[in-house]
Protein backbone atom coordinates (compact mmCIF):
# COMPACT_ATOMS: atom_id res chain seq x y z
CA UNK A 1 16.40 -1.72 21.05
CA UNK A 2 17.74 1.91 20.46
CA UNK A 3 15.06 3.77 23.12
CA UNK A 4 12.54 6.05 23.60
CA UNK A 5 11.78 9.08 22.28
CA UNK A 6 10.76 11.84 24.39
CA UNK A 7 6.79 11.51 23.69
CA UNK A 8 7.42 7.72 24.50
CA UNK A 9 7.59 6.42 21.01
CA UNK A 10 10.06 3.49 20.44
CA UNK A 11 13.06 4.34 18.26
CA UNK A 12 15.16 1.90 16.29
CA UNK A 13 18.50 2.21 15.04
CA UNK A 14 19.49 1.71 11.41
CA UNK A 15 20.94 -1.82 11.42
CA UNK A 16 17.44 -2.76 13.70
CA UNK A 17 15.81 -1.79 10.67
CA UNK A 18 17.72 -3.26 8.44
CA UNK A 19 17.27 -6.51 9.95
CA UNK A 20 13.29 -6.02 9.79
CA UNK A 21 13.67 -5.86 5.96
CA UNK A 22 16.59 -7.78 5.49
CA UNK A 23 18.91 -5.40 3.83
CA UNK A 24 22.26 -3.52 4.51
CA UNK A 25 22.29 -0.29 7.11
CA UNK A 26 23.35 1.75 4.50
CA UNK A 27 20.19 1.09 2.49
CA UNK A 28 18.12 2.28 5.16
CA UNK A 29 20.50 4.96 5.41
CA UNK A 30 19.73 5.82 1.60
CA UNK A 31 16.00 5.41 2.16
CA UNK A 32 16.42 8.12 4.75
CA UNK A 33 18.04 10.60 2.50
CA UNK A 34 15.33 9.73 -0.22
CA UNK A 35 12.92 10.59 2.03
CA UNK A 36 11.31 7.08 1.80
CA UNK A 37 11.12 6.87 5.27
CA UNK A 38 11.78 9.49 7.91
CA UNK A 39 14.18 9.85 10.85
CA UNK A 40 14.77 11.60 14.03
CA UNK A 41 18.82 12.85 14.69
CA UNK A 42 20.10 12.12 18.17
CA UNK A 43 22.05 15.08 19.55
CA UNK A 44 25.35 12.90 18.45
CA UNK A 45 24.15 13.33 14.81
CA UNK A 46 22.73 9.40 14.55
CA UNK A 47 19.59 8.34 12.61
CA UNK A 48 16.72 7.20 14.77
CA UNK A 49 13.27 5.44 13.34
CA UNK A 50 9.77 5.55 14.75
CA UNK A 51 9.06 1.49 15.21
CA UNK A 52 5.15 2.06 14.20
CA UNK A 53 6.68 3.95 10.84
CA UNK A 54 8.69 0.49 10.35
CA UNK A 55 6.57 -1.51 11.04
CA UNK A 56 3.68 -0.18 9.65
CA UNK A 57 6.04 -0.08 6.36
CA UNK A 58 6.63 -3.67 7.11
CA UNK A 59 3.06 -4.89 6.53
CA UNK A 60 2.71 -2.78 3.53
CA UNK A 61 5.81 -4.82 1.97
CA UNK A 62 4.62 -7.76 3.10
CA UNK A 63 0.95 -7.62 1.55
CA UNK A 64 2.47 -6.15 -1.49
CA UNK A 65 4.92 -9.43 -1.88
CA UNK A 66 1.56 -11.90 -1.24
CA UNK A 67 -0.03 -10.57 -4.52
């Protein structure tokens, strides 16, 4: 996993997330820029995402697909 975030929250790199949904890092990349889901920057300039937002987003996808 990629860490913590200061307030304790667990951070995930793009290709974690990727894997989650099963798509290509540069898709969550693109989500990121579309705003579709947000993302902290790292002081090196690197995309960071909030597991609960993920996951969270996760469930959503997966009760939309059961309908």
């Amino acid at each position: 996993m990629a860490g913590k975030e200061p307030t304790g929250e667990e951070l995930l790199t793009p290709a974690e997330v990727a894997a989650m949904f099963r798509v290509n890092p540069k898709t969550v990349t693109r989500w990121a820029r579309a705003g579709k889901i947000s993302a902290i920057r790292t002081l090196g300039g690197h995309r960071r995402f909030r597991a609960s937002e993920i996951r969270g987003l996760l469930v959503q996808e997966t009760e939309h697909e059961e309908i």
